[in-house]
PDB file of N, CA and C in Angstrom:
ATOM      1  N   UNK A   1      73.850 128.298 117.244  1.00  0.00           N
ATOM      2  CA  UNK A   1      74.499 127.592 116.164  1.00  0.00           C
ATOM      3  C   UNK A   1      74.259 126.097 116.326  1.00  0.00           C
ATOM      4  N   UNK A   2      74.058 125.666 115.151  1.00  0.00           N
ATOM      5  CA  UNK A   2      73.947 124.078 114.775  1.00  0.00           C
ATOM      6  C   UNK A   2      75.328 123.127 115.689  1.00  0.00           C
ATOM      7  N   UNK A   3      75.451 122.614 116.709  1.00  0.00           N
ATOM      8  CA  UNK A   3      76.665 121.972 116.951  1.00  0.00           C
ATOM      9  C   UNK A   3      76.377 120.719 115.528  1.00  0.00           C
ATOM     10  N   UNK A   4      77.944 120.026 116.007  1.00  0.00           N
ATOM     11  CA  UNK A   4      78.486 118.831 115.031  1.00  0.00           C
ATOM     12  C   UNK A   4      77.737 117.891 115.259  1.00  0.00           C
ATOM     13  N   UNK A   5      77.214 117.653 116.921  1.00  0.00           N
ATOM     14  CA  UNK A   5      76.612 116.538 117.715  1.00  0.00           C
ATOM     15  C   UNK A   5      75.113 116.995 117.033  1.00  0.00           C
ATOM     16  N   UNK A   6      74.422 118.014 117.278  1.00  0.00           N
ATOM     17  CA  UNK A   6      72.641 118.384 116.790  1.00  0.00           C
ATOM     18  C   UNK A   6      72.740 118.190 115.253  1.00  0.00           C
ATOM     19  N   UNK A   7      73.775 118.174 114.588  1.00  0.00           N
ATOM     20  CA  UNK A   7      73.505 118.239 112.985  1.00  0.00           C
ATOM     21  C   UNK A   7      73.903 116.153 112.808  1.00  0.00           C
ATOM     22  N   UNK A   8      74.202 115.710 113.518  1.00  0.00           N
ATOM     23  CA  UNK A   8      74.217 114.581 113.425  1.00  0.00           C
ATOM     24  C   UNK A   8      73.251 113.881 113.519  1.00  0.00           C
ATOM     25  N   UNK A   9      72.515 114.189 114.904  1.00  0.00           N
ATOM     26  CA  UNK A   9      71.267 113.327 115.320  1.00  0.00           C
ATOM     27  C   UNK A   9      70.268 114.156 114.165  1.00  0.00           C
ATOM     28  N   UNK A  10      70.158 115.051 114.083  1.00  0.00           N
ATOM     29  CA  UNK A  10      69.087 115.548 112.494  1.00  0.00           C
ATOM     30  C   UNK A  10      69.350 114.713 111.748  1.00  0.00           C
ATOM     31  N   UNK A  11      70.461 114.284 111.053  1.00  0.00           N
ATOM     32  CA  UNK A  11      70.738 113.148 110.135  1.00  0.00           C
ATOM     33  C   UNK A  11      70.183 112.039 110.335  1.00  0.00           C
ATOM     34  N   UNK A  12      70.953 111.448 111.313  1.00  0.00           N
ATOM     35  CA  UNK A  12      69.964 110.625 111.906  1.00  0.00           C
ATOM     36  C   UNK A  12      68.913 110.603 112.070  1.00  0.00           C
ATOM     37  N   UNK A  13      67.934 111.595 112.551  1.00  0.00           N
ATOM     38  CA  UNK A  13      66.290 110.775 112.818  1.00  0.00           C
ATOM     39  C   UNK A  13      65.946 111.306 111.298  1.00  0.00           C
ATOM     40  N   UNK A  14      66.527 112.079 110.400  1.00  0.00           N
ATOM     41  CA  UNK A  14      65.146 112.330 109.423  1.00  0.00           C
ATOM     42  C   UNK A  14      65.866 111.562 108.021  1.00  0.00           C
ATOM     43  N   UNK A  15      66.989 110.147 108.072  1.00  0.00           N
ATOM     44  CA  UNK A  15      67.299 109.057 107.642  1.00  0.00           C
ATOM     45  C   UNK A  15      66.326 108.072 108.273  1.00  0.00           C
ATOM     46  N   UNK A  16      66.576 107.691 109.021  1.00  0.00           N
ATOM     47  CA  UNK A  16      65.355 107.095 109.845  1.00  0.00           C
ATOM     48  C   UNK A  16      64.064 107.300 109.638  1.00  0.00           C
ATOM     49  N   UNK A  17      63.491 108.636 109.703  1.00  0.00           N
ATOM     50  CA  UNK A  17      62.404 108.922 110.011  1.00  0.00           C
ATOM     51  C   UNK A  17      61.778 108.800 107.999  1.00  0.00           C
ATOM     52  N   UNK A  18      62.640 108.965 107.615  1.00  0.00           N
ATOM     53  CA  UNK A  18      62.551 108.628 105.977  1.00  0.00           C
ATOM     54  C   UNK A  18      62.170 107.070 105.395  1.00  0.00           C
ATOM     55  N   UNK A  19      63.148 106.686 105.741  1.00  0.00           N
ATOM     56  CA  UNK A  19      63.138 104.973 105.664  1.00  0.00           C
ATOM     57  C   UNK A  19      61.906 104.535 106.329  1.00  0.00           C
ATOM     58  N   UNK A  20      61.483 104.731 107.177  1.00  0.00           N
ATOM     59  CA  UNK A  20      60.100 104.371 108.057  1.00  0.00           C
ATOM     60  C   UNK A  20      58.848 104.899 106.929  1.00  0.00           C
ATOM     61  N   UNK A  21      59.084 105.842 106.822  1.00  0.00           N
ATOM     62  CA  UNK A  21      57.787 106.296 105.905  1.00  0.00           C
ATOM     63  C   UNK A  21      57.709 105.358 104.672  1.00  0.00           C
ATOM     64  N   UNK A  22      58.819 105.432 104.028  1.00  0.00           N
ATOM     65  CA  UNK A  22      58.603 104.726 102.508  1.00  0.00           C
ATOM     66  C   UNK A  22      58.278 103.483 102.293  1.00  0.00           C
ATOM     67  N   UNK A  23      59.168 102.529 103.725  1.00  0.00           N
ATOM     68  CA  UNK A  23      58.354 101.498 104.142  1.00  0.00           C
ATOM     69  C   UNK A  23      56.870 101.630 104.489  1.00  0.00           C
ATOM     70  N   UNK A  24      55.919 102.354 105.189  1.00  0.00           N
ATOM     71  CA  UNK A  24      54.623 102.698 105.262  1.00  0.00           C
ATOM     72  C   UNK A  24      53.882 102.539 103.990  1.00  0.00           C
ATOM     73  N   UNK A  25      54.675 103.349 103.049  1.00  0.00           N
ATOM     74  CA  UNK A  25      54.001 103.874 101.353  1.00  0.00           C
ATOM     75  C   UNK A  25      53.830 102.824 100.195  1.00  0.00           C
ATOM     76  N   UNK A  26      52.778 102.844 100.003  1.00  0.00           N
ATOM     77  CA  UNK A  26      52.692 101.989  98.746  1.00  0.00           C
ATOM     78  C   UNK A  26      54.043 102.409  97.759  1.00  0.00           C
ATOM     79  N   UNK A  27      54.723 101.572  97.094  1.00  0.00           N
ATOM     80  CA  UNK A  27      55.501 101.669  95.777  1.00  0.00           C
ATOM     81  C   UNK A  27      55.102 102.749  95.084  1.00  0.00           C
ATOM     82  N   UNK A  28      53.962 103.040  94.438  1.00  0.00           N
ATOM     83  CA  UNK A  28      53.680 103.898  93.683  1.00  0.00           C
ATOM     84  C   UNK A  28      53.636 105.764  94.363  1.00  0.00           C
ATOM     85  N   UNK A  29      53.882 105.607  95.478  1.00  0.00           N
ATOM     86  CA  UNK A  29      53.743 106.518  95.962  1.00  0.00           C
ATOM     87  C   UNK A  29      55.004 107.225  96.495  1.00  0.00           C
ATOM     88  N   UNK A  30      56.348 106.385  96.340  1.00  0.00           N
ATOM     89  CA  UNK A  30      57.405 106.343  96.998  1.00  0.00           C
ATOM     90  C   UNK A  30      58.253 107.798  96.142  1.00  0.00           C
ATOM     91  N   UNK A  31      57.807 107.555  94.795  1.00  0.00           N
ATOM     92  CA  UNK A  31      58.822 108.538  93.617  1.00  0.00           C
ATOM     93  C   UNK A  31      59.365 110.088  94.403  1.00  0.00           C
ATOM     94  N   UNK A  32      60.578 110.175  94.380  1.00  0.00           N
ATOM     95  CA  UNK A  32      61.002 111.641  94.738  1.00  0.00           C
ATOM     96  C   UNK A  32      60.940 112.046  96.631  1.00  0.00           C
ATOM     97  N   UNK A  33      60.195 111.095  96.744  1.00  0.00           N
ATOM     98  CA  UNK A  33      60.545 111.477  98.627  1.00  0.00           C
ATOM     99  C   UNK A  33      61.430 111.456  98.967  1.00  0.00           C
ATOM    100  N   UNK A  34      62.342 110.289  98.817  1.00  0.00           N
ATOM    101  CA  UNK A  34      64.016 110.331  99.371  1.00  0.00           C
ATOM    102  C   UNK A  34      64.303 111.464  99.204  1.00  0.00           C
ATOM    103  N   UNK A  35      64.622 111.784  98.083  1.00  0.00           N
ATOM    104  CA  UNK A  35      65.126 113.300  97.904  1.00  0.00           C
ATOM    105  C   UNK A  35      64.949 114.294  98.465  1.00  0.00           C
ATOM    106  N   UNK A  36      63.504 114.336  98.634  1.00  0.00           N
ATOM    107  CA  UNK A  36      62.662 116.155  98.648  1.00  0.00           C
ATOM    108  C   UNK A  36      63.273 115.922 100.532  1.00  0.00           C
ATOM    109  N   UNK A  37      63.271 114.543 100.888  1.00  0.00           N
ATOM    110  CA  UNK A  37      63.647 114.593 102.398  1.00  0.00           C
ATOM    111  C   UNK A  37      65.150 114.674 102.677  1.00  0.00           C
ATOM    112  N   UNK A  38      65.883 114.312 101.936  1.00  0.00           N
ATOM    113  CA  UNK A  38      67.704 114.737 101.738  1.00  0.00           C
ATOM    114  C   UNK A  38      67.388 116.204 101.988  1.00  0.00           C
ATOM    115  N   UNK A  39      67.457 116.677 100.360  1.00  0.00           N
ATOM    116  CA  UNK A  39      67.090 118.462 100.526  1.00  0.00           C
ATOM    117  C   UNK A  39      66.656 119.018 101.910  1.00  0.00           C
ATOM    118  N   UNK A  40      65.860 118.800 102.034  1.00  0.00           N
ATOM    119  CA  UNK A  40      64.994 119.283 103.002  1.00  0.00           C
ATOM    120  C   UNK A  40      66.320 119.371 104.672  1.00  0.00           C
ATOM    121  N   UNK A  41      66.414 118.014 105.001  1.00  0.00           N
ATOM    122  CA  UNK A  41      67.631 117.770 105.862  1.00  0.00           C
ATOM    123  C   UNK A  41      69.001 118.264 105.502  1.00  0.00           C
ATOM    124  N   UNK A  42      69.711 118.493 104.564  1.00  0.00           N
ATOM    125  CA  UNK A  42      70.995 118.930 104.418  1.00  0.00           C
ATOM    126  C   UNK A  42      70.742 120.431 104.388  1.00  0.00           C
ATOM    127  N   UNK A  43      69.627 120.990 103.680  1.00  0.00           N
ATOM    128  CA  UNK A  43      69.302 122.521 103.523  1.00  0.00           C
ATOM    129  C   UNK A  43      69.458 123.026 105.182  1.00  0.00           C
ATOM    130  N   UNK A  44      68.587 122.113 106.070  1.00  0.00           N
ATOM    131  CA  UNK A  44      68.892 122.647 107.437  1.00  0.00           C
ATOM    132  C   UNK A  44      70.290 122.656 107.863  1.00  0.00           C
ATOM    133  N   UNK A  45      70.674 121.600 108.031  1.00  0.00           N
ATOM    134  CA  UNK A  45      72.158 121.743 108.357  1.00  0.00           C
ATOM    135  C   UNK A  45      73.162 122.274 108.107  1.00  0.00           C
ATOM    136  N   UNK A  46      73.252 122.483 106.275  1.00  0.00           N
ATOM    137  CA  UNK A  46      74.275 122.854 106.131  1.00  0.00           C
ATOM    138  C   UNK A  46      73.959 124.613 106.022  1.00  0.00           C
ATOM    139  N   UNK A  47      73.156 125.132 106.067  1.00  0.00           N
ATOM    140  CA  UNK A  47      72.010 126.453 105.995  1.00  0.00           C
ATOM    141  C   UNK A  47      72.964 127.072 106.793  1.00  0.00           C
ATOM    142  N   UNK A  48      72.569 126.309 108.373  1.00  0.00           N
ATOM    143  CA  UNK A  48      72.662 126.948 109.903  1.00  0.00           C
ATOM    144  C   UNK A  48      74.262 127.317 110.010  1.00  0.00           C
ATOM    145  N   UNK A  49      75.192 125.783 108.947  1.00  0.00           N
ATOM    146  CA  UNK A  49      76.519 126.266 109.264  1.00  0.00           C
ATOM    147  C   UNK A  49      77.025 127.353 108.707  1.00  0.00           C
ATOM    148  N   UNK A  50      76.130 127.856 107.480  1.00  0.00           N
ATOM    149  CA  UNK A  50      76.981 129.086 106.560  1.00  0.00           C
ATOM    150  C   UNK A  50      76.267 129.860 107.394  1.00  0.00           C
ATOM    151  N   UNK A  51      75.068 130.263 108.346  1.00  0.00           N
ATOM    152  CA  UNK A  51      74.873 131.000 109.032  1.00  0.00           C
ATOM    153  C   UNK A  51      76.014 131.946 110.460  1.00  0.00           C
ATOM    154  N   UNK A  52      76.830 130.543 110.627  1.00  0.00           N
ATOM    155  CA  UNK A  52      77.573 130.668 111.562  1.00  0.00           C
ATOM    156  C   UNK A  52      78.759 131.650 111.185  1.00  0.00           C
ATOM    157  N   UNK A  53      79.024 132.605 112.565  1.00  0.00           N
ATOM    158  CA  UNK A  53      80.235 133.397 112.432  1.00  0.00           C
ATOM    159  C   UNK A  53      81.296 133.095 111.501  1.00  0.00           C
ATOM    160  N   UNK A  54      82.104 133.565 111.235  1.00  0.00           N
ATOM    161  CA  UNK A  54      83.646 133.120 110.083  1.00  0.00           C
ATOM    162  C   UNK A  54      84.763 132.549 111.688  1.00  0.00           C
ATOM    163  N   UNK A  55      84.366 132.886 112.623  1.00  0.00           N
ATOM    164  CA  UNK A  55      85.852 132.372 113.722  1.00  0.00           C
ATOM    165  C   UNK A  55      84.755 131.202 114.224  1.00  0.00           C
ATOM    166  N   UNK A  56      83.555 131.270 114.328  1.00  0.00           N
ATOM    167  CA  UNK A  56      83.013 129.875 114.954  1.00  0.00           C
ATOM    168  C   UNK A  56      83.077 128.672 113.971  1.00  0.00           C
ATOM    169  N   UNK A  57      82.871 129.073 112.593  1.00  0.00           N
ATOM    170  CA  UNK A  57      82.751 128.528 111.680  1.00  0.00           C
ATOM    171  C   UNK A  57      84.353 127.367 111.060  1.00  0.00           C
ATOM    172  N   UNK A  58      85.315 128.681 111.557  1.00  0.00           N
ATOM    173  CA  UNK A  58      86.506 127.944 111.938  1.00  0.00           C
ATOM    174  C   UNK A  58      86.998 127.490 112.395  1.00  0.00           C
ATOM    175  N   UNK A  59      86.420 127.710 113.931  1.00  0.00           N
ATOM    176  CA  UNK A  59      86.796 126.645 114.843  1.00  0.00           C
ATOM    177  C   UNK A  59      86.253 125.520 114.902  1.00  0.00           C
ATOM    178  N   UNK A  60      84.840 125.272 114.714  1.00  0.00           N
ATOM    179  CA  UNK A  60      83.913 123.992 114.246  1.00  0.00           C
ATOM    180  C   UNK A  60      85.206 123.156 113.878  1.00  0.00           C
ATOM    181  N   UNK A  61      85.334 123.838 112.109  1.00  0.00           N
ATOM    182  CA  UNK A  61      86.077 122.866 111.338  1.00  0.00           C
ATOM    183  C   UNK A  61      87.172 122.236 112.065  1.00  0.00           C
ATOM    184  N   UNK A  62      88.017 123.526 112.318  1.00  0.00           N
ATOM    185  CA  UNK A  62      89.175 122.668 113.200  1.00  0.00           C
ATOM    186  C   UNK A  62      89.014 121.292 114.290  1.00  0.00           C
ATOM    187  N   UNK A  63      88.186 121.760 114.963  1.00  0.00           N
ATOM    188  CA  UNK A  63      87.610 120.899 116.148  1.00  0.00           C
ATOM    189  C   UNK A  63      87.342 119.446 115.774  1.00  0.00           C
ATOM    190  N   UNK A  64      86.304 119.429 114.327  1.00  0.00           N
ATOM    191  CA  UNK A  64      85.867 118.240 113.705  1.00  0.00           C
ATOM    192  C   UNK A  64      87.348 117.479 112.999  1.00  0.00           C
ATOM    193  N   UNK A  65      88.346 118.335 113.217  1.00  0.00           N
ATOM    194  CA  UNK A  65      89.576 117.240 112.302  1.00  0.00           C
ATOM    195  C   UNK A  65      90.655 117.197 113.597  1.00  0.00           C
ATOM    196  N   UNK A  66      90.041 117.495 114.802  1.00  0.00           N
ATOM    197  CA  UNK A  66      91.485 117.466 115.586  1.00  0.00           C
ATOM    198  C   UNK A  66      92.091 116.204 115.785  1.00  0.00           C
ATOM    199  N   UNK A  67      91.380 114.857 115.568  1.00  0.00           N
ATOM    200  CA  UNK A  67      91.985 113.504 115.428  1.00  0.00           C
ATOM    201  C   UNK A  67      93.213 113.304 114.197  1.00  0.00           C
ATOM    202  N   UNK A  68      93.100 114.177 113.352  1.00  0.00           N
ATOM    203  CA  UNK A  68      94.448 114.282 112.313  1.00  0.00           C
ATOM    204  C   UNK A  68      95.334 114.862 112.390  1.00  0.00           C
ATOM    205  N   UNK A  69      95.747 115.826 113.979  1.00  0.00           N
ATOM    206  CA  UNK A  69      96.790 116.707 114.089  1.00  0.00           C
ATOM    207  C   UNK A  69      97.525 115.462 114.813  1.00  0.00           C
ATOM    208  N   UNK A  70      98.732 115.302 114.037  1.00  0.00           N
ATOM    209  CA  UNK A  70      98.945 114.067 114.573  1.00  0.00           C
ATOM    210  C   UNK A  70     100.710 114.769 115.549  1.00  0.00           C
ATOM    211  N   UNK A  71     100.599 116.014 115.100  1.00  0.00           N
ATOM    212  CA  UNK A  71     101.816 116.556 115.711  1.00  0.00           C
ATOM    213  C   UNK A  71     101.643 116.877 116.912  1.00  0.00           C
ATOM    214  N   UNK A  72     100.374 117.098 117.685  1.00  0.00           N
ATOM    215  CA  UNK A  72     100.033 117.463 118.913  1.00  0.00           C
ATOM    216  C   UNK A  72      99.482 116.023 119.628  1.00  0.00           C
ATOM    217  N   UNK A  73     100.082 116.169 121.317  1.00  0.00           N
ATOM    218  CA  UNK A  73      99.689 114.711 121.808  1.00  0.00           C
ATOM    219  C   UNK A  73      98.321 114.709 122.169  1.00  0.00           C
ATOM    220  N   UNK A  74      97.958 113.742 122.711  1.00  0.00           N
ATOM    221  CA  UNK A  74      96.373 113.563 122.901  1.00  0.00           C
ATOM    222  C   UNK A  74      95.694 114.315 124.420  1.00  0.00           C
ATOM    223  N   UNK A  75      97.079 115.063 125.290  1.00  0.00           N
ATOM    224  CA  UNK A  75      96.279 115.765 126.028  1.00  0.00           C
ATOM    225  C   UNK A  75      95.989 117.470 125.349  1.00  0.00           C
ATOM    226  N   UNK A  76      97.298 117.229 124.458  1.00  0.00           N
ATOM    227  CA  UNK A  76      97.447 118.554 123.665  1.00  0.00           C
ATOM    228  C   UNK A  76      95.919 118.784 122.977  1.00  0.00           C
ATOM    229  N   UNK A  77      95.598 117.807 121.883  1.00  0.00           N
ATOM    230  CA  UNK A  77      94.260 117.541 121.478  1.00  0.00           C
ATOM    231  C   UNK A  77      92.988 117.713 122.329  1.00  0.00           C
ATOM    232  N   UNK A  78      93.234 116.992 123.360  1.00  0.00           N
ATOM    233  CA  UNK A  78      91.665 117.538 124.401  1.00  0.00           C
ATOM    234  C   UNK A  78      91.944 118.792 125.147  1.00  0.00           C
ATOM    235  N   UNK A  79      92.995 119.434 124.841  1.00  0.00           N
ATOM    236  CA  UNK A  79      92.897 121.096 125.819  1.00  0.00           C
ATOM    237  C   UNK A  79      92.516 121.795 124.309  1.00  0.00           C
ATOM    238  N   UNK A  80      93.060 121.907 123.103  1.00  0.00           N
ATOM    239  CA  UNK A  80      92.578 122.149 122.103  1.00  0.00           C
ATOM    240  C   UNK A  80      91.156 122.060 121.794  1.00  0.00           C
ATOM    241  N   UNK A  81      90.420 120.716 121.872  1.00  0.00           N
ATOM    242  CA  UNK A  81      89.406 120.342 121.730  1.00  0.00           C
ATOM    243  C   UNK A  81      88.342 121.176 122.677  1.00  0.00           C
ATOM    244  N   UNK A  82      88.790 121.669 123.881  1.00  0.00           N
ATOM    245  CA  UNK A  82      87.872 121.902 124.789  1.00  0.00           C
ATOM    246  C   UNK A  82      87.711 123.887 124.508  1.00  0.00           C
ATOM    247  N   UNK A  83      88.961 124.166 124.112  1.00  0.00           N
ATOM    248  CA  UNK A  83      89.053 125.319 123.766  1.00  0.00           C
ATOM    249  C   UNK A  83      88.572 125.570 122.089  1.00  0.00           C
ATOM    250  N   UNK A  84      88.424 125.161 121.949  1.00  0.00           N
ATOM    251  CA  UNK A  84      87.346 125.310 120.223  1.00  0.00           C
ATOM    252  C   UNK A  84      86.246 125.713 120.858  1.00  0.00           C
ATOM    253  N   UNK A  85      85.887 124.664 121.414  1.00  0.00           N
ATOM    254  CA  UNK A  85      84.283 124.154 121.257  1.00  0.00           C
ATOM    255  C   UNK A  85      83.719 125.222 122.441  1.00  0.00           C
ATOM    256  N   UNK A  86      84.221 126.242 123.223  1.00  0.00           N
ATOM    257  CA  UNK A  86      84.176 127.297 123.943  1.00  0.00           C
ATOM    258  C   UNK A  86      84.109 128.518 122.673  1.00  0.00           C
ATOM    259  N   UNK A  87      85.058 128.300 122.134  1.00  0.00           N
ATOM    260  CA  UNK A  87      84.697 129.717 121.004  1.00  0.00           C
ATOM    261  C   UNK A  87      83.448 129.191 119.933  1.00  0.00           C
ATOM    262  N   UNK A  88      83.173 127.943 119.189  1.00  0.00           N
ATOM    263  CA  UNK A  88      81.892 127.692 118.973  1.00  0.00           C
ATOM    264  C   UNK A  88      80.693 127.885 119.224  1.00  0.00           C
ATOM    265  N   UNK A  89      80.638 127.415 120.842  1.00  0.00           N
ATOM    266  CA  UNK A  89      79.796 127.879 121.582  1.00  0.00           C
ATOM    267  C   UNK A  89      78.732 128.812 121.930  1.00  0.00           C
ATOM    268  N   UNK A  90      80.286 129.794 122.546  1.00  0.00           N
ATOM    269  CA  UNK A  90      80.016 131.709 122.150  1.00  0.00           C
ATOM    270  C   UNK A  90      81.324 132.502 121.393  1.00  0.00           C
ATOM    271  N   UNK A  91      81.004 132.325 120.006  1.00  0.00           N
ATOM    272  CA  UNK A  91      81.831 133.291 119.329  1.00  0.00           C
ATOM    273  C   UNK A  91      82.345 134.715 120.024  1.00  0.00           C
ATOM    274  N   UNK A  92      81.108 135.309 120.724  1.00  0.00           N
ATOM    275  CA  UNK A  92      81.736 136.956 121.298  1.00  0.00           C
ATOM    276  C   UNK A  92      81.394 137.771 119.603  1.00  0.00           C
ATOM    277  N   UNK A  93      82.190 138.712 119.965  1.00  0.00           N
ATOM    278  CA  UNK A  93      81.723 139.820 118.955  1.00  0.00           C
ATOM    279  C   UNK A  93      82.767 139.932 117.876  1.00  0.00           C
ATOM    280  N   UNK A  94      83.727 138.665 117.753  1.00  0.00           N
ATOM    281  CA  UNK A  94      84.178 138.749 116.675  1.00  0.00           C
ATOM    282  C   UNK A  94      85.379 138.889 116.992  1.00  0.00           C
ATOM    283  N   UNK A  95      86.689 138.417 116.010  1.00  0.00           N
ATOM    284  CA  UNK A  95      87.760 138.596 115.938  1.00  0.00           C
ATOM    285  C   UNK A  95      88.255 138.864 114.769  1.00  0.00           C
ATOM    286  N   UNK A  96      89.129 140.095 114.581  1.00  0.00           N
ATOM    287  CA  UNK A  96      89.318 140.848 113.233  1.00  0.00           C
ATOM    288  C   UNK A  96      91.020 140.001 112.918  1.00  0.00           C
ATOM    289  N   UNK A  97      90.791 138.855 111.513  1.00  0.00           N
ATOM    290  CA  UNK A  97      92.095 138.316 111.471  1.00  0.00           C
ATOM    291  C   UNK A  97      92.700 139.074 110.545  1.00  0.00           C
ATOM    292  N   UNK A  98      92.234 140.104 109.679  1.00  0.00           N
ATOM    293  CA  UNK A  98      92.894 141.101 109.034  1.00  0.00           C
ATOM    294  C   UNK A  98      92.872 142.270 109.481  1.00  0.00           C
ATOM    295  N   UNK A  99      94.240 142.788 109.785  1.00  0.00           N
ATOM    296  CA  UNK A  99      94.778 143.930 110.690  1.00  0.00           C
ATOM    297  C   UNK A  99      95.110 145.109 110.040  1.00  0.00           C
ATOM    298  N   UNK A 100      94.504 145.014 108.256  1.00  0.00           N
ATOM    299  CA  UNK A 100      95.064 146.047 107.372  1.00  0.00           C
ATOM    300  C   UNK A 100      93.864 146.992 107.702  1.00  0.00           C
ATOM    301  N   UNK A 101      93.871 148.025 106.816  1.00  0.00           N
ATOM    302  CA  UNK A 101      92.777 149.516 106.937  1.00  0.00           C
ATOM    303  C   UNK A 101      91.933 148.555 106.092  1.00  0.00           C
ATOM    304  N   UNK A 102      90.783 149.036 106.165  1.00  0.00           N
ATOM    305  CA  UNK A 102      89.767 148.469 105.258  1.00  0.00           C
ATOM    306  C   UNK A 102      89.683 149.278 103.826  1.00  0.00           C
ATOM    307  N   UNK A 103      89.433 148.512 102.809  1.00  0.00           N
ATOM    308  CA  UNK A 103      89.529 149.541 101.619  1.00  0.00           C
ATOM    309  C   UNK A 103      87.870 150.195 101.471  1.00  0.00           C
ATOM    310  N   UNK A 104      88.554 151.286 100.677  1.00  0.00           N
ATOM    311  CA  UNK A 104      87.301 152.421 100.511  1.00  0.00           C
ATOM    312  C   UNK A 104      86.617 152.318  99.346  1.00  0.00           C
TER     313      UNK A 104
END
């Protein structure tokens, strides 16, 4: 799975690595690259995250907002923090949060 930290630095170098080129490019040649290179970069990233499990996928999120739980203290937050990013990590084989029969 894509961590928060690898989908960042992707942002980073292929912003970068964008801006460098167009500077390279004649004007006339520039039309539609930004873009096709956005696409191209968000398609990866955000791709890999809908790829991700539904409990990794949730814990990500959680993890990325734990600076707004403002009800838990800040060691509360880094034992939290450290325990996400363990189920992120390695999801395992899943955790069933609906405990009903499955319908037929």
């Amino acid at each position: 799975m894509l961590t928060e930290e690898l989908a960042t630095d992707i942002i980073h170098a292929g912003g970068l690595g964008t801006v460098l080129t167009l500077l390279a490019k004649p004007a006339d040649e520039r039309a539609g690259f930004a873009l096709a290179a956005r696409e191209a970069i968000m398609s990866l990233v955000i791709g890999d995250f809908r790829k991700a499990s539904g409990v990794a996928a949730m814990a990500s999120g959680l993890r990325a907002n734990l600076d707004d739980l403002s009800q838990l203290s800040p060691g509360e937050r880094h034992l939290l923090g450290e325990l996400l990013q363990r189920i992120v990590d390695n999801p395992g084989p899943g955790i069933i949060l609906d405990r009903r029969a499955p319908r037929e």
